[in-house]
N, C-alpha and C. Protein backbone atom coordinates (compact mmCIF):
# COMPACT_ATOMS: atom_id res chain seq x y z
N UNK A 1 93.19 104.79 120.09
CA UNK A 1 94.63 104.79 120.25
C UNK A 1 95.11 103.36 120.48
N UNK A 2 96.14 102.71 119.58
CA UNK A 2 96.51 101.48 119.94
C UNK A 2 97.33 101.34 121.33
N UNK A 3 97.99 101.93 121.82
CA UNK A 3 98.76 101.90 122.94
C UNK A 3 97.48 101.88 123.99
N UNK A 4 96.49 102.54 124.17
CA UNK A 4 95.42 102.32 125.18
C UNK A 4 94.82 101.04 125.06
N UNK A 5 95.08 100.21 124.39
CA UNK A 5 94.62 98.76 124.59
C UNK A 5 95.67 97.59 124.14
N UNK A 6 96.76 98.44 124.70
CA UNK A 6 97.63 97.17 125.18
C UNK A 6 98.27 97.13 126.69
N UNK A 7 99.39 96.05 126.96
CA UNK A 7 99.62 95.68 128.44
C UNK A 7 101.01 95.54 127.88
N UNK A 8 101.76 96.87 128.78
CA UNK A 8 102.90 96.78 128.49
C UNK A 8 103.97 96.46 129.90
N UNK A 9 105.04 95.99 130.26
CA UNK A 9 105.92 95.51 131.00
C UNK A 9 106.85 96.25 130.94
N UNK A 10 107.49 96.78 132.67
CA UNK A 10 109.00 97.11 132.14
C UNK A 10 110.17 96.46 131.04
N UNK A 11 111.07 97.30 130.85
CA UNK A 11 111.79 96.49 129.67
C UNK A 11 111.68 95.91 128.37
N UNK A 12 109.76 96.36 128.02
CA UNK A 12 109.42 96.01 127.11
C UNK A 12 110.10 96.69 125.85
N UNK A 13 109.70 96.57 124.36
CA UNK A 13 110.75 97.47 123.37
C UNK A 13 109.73 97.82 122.82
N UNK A 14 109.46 99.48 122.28
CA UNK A 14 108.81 99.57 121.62
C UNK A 14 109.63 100.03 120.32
N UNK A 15 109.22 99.72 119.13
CA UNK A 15 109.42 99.40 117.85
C UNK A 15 109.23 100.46 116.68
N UNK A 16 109.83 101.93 116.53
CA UNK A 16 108.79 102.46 115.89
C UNK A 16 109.65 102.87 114.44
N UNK A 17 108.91 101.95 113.45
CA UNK A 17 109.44 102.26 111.65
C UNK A 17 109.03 103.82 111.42
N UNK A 18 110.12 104.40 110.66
CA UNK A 18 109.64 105.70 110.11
C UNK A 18 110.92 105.97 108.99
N UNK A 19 110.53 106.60 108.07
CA UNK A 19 111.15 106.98 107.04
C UNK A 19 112.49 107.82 107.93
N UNK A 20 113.66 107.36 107.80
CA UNK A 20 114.58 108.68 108.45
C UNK A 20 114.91 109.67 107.45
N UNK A 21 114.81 111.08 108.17
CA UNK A 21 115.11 111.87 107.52
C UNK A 21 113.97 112.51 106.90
N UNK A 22 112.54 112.06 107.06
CA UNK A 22 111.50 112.37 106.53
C UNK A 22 110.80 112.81 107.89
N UNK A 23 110.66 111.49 109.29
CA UNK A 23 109.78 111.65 110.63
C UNK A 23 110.97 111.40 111.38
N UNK A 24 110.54 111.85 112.97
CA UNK A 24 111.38 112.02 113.62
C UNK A 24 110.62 111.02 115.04
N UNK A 25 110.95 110.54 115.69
CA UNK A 25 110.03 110.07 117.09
C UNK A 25 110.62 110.85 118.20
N UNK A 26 109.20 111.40 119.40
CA UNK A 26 110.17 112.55 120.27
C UNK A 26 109.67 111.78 121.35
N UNK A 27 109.78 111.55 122.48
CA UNK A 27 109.25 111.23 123.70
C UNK A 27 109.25 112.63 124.43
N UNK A 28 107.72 113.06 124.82
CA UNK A 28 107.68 114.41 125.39
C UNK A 28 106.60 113.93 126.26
N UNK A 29 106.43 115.52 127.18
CA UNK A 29 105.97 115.36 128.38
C UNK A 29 104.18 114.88 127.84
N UNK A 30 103.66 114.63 129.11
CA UNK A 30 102.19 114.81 128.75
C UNK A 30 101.53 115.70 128.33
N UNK A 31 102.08 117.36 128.82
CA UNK A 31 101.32 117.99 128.22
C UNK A 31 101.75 118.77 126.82
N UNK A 32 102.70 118.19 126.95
CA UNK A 32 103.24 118.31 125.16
C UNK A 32 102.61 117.50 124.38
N UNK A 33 102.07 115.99 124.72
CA UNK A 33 101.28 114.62 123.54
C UNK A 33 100.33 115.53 123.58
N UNK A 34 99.29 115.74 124.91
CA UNK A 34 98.03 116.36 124.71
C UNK A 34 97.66 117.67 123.39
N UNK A 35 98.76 118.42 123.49
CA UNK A 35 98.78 119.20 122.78
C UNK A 35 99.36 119.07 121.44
N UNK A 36 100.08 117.98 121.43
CA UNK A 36 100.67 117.83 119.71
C UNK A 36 101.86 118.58 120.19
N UNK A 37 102.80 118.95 121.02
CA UNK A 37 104.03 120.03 121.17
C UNK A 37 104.83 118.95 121.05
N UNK A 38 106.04 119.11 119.68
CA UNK A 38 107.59 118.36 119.61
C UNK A 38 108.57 119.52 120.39
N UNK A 39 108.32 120.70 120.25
CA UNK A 39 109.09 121.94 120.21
C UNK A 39 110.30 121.77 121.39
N UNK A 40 109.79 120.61 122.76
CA UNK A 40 111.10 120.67 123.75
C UNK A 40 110.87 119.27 123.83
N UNK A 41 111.10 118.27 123.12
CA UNK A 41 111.35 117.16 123.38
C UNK A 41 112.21 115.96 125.08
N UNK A 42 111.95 115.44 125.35
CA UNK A 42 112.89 114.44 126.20
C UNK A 42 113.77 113.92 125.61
N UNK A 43 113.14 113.11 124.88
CA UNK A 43 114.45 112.81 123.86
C UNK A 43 113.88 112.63 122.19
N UNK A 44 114.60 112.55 121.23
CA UNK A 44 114.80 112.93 119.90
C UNK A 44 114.84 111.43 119.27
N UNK A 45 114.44 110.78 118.40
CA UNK A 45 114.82 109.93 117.64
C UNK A 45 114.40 109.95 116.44
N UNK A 46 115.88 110.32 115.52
CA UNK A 46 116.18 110.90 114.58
C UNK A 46 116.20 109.32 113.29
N UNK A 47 116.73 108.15 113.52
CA UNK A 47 116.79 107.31 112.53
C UNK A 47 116.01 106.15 113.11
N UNK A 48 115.59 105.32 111.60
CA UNK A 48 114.74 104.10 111.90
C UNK A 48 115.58 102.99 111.61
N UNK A 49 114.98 101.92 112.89
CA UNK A 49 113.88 101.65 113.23
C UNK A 49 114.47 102.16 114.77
N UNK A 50 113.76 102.62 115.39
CA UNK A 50 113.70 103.45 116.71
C UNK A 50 113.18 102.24 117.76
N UNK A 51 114.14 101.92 118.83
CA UNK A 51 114.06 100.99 119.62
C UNK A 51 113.72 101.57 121.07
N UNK A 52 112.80 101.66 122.01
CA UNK A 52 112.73 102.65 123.49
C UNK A 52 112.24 101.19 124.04
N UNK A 53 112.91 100.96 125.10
CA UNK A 53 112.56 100.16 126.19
C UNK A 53 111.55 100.86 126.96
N UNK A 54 110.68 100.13 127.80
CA UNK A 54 109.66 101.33 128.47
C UNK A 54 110.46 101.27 129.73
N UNK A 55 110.57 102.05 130.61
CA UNK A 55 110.81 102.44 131.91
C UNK A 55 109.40 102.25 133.02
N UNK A 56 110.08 101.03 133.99
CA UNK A 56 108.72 100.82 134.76
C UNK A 56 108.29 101.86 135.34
N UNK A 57 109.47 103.24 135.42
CA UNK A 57 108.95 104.00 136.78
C UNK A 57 108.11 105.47 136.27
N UNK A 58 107.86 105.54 135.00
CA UNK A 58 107.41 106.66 134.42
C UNK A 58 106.26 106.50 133.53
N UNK A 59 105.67 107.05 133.40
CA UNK A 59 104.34 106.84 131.90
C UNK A 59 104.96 107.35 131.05
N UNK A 60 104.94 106.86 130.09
CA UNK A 60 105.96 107.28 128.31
C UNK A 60 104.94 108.16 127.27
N UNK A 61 105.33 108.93 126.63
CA UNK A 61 104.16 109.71 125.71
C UNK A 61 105.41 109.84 124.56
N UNK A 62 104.87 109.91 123.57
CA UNK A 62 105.94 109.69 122.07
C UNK A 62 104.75 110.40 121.03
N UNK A 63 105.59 111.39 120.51
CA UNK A 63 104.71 112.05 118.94
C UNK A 63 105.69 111.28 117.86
N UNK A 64 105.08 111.36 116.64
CA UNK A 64 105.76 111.28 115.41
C UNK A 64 105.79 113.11 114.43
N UNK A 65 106.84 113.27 114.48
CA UNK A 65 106.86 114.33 114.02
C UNK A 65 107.85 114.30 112.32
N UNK A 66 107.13 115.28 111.66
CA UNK A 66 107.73 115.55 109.94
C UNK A 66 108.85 116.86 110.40
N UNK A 67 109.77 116.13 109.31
CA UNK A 67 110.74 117.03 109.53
C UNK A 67 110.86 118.21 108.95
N UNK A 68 110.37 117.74 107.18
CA UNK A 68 110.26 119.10 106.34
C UNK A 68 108.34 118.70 106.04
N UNK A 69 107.97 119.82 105.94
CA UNK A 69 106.93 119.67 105.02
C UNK A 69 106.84 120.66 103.32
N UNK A 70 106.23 120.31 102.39
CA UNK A 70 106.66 120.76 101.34
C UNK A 70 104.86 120.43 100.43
N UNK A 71 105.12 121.32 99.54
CA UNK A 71 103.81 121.22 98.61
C UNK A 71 103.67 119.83 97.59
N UNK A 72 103.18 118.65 97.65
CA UNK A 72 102.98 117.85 97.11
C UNK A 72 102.20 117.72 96.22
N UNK A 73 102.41 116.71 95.17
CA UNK A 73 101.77 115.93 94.33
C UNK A 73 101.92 114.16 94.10
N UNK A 74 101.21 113.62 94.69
CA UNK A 74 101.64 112.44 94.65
C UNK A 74 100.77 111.08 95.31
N UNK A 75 101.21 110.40 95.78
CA UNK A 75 100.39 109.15 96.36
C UNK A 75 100.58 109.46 98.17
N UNK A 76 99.61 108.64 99.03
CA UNK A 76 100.28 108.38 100.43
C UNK A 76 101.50 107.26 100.42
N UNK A 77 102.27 107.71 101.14
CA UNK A 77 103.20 105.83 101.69
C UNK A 77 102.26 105.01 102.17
N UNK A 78 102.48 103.61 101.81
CA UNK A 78 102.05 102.95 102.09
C UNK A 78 103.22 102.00 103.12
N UNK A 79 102.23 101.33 104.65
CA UNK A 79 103.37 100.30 105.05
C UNK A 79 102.74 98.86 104.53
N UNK A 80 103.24 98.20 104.09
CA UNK A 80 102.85 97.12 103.32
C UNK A 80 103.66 95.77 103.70
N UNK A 81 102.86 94.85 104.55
CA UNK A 81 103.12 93.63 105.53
C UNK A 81 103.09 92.78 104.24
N UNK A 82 104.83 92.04 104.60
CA UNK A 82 105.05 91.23 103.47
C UNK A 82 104.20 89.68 104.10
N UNK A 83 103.63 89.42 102.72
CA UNK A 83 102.95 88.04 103.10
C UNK A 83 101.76 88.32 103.12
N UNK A 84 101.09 89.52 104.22
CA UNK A 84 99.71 89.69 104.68
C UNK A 84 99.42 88.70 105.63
N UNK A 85 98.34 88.40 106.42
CA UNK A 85 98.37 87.51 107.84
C UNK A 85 99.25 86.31 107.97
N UNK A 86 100.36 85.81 106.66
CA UNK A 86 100.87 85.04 106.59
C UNK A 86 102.50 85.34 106.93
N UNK A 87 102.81 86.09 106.99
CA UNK A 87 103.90 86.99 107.36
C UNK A 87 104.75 86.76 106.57
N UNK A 88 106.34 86.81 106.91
CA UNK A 88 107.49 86.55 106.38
C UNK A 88 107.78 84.37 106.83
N UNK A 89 107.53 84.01 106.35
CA UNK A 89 107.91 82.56 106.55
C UNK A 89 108.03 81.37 105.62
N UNK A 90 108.63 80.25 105.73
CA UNK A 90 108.83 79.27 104.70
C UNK A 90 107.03 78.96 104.13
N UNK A 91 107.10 79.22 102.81
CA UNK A 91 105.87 79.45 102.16
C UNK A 91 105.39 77.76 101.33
N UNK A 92 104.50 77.13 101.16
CA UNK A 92 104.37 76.03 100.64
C UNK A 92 103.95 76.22 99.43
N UNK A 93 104.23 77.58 98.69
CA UNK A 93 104.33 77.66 97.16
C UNK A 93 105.59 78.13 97.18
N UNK A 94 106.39 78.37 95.99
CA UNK A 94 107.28 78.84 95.79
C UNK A 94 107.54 80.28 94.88
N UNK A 95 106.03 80.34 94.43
CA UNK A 95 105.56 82.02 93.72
C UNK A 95 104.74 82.57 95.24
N UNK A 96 104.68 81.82 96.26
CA UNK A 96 103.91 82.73 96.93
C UNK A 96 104.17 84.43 97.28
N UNK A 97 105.55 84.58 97.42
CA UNK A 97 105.98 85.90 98.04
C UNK A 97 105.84 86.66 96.33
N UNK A 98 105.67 86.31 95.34
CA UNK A 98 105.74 86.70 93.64
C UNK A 98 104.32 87.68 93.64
N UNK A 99 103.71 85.96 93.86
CA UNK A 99 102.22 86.67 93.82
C UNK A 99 101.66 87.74 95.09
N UNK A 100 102.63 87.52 95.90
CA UNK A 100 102.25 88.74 97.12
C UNK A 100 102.46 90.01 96.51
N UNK A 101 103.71 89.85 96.36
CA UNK A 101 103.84 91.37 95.28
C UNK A 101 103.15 92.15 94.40
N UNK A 102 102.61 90.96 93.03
CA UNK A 102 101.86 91.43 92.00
C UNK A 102 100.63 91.80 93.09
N UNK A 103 100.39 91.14 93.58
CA UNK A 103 98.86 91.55 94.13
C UNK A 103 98.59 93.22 94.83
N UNK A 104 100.13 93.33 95.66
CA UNK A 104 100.20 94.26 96.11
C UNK A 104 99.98 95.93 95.00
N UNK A 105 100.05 95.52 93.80
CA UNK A 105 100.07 96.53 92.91
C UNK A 105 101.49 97.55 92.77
N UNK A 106 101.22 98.56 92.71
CA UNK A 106 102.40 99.37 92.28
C UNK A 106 102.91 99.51 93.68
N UNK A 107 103.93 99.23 93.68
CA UNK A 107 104.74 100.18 95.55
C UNK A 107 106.00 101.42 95.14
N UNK A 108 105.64 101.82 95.81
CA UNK A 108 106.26 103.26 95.42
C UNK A 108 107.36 103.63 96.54
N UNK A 109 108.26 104.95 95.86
CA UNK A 109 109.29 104.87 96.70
C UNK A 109 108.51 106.02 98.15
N UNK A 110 108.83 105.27 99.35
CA UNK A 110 108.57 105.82 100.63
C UNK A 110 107.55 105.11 100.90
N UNK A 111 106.98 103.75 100.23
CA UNK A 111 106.62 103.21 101.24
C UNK A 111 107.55 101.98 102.23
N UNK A 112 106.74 101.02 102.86
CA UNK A 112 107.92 100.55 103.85
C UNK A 112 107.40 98.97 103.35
N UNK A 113 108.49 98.38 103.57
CA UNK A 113 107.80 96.62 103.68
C UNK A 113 108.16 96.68 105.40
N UNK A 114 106.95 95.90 106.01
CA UNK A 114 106.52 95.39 107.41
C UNK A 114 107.08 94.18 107.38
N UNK A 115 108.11 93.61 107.54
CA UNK A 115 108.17 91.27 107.78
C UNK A 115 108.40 91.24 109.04
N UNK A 116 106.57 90.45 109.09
CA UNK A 116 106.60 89.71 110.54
C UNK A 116 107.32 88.44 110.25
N UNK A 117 107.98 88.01 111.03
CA UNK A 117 108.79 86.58 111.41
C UNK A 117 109.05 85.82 112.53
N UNK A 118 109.41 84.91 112.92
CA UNK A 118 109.91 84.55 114.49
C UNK A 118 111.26 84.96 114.55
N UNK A 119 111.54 85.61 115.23
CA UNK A 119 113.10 85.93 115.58
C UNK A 119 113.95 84.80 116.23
N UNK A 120 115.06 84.51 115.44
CA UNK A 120 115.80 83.74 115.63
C UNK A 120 115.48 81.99 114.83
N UNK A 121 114.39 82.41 114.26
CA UNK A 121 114.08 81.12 113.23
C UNK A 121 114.22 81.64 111.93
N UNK A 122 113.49 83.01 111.27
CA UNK A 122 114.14 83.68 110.44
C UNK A 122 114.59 85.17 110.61
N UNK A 123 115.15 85.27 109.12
CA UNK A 123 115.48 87.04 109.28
C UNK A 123 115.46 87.64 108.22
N UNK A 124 115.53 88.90 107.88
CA UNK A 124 115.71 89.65 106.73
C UNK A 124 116.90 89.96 106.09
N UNK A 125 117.35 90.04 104.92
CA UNK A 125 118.47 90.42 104.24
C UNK A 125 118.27 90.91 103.29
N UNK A 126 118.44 92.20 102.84
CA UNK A 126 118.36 92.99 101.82
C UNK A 126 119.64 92.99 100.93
N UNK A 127 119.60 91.76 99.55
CA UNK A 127 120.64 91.70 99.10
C UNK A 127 121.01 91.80 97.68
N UNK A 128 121.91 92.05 96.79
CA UNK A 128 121.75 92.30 95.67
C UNK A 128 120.98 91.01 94.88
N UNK A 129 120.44 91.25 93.36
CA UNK A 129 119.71 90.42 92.43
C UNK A 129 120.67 89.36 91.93
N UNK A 130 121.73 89.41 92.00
CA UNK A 130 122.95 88.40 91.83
C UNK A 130 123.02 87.08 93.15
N UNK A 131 122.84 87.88 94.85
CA UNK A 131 122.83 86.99 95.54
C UNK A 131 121.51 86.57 96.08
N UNK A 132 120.36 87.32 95.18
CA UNK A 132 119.32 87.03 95.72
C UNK A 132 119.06 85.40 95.12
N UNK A 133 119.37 85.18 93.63
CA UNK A 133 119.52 84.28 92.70
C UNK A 133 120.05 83.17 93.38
N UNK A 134 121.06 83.45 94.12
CA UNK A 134 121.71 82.27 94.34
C UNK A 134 122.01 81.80 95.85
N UNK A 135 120.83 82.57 95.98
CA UNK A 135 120.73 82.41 97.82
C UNK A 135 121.83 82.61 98.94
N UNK A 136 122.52 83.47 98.34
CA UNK A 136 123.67 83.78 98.80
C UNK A 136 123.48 85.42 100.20
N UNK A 137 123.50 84.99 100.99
CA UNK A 137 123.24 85.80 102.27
C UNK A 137 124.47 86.61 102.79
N UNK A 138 125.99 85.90 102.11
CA UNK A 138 127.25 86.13 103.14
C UNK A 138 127.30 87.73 103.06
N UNK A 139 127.06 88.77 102.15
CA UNK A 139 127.11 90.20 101.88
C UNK A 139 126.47 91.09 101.92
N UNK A 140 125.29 90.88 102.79
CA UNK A 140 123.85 91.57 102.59
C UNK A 140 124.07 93.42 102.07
N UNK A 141 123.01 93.98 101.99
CA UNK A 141 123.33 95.58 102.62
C UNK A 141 122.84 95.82 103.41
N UNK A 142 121.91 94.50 104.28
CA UNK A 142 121.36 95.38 105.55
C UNK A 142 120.46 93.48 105.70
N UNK A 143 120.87 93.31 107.24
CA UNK A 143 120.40 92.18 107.98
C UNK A 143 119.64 92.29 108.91
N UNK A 144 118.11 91.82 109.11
CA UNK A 144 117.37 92.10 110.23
C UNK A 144 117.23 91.35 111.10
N UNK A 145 117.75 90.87 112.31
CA UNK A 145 117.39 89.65 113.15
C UNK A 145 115.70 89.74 114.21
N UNK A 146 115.76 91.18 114.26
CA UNK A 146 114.87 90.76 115.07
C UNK A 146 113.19 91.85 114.43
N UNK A 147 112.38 90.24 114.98
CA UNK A 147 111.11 90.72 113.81
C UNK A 147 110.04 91.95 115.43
N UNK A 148 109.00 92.65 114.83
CA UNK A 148 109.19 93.06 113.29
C UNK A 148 109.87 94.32 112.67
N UNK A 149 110.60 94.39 111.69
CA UNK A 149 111.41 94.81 110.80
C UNK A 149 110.55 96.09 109.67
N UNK A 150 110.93 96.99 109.68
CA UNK A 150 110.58 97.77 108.76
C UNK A 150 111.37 98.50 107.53
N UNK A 151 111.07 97.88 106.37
CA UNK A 151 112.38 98.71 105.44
C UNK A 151 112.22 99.31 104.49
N UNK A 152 112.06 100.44 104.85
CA UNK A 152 111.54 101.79 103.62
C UNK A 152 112.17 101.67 102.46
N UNK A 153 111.35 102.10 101.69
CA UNK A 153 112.18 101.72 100.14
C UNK A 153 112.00 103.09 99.71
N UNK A 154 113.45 103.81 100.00
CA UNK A 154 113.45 105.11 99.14
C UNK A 154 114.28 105.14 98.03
N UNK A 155 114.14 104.80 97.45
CA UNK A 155 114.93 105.25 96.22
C UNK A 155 114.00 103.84 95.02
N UNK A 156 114.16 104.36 93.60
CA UNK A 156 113.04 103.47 92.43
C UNK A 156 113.91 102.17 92.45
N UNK A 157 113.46 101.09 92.15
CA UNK A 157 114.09 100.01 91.17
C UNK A 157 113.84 98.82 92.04
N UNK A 158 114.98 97.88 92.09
CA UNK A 158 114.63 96.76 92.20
C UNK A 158 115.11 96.34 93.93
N UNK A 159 114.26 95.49 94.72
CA UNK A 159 114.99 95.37 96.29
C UNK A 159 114.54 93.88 96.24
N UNK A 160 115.85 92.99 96.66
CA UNK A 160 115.79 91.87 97.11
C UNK A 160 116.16 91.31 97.84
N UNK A 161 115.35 90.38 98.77
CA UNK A 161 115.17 90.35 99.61
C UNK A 161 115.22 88.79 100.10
N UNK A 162 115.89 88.12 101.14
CA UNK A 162 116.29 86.42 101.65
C UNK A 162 115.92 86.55 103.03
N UNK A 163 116.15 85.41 103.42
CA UNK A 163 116.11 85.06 104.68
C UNK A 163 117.74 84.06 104.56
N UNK A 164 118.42 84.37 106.11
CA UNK A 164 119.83 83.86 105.58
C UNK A 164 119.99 82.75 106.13
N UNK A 165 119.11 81.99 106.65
CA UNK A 165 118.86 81.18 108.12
C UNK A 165 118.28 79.86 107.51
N UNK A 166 119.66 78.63 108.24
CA UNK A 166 119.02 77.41 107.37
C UNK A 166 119.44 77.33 106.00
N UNK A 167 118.21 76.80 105.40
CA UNK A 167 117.69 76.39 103.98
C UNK A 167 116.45 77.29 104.08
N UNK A 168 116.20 78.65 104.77
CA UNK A 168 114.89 79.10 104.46
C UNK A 168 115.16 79.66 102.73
N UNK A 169 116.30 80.40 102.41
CA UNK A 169 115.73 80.78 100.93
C UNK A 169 115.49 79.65 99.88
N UNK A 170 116.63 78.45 100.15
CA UNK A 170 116.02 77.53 99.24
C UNK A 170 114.72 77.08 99.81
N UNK A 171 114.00 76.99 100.70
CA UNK A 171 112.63 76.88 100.59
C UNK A 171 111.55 78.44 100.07
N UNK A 172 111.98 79.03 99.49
CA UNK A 172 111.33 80.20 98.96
C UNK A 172 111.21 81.17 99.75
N UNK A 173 112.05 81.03 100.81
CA UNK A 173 112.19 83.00 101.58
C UNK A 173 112.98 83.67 100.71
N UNK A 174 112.47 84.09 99.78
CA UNK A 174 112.71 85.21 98.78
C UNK A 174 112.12 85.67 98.03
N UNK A 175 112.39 86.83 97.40
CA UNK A 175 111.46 87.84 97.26
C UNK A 175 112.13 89.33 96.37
N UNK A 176 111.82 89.44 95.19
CA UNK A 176 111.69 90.36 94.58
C UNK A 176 110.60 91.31 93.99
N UNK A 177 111.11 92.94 94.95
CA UNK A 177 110.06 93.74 94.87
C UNK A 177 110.34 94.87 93.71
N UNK A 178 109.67 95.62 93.20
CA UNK A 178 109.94 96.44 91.77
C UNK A 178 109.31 97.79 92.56
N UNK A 179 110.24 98.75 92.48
CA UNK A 179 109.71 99.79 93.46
C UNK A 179 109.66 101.23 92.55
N UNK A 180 108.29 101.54 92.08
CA UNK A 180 108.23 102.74 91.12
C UNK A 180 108.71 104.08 91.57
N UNK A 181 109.12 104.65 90.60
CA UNK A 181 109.63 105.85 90.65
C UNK A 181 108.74 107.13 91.05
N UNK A 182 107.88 107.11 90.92
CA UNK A 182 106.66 107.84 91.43
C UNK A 182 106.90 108.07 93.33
N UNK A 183 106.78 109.12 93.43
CA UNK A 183 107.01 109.76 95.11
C UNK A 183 105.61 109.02 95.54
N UNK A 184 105.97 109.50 97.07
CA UNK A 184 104.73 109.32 98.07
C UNK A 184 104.84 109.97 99.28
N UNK A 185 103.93 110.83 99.61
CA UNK A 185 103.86 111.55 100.93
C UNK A 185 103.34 110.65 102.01
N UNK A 186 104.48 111.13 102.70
CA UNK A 186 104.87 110.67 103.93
C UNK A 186 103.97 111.62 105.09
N UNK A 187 102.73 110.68 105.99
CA UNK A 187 102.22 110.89 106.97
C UNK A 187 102.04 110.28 108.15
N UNK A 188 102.36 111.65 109.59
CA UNK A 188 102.55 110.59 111.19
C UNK A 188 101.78 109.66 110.93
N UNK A 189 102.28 108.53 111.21
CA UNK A 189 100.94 107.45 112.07
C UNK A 189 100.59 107.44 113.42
């Protein structure tokens, strides 16, 4: 279990990406985690990215729960860390985030891009192929300041992607991903 080998602080945030509308995050009692029970939740968190401060005065227990399940055919989601140990940052190629992609192979809709970054040096912007071109940040459809960032890609086609901070896109924080039409089942982590 990753949470059993970490050191967490009051006030800390925990962070949790999930497809909305697909998983749900519940904070339930202990003997609801033990058992896998969502059925009477504490509390409900219904959209991503799901932010819970920890509370110094309580022990926290959190399931990931599916909302529908249904008969599939298809791939797993994949979460897929842009960069890889190199994260989201000013790159000293300028195909580097290109070739991250191709390498990555096909990405499909429902999986997620992961960008680690430093918060407050860069950020995410999910913006059209017109302002991705021209490094243009002022209109995003969706701005991430604080890393790390998770952004499911449901629906096929094209997502692009800046950093709005500085001169990071003219130094190559950008990034166009091609997202196949082909489904993917969605499982708790």
């Amino acid at each position: 279990m990753w949470a059993a080998h970490q050191t967490f602080k009051a006030n800390d945030v925990l962070l949790f990406n999930f497809v909305t509308g697909a998983h749900t995050v519940a904070q339930v009692s202990r003997a609801a985690y033990n058992a896998c029970d969502g059925s009477n939740p504490i509390s409900l968190h219904t959209r991503s990215p799901a932010r819970i401060t920890i509370n110094p005065n309580q022990d926290q227990f959190y399931i990931s729960m599916v909302v529908a399940s249904m008969e599939f055919n298809g791939t797993l989601a994949t979460d897929r860390m842009v960069g890889g140990s190199f994260g989201w940052n000013i790159p000293n190629d300028k195909f580097f985030y290109d070739i991250w992609s191709i390498n990555e192979g096909v990405i499909h809709v429902h999986d997620v891009l992961v960008f680690n970054f430093t918060t407050g040096v860069h950020n995410v912007a999910v913006v059209s192929l017109s302002a991705h071109d021209r490094c243009d940040g002022s209109e995003p459809y969706q701005l991430y300041n604080v890393s790390p960032v998770g952004v499911p890609l449901n629906l096929p086609g094209l997502y692009c992607f800046i950093s709005t901070i500085g001169s990071d896109c003219q130094s190559f924080m950008a990034m166009i991903v091609k997202v196949d039409n082909s489904t993917t089942l969605m499982l708790p982590h």
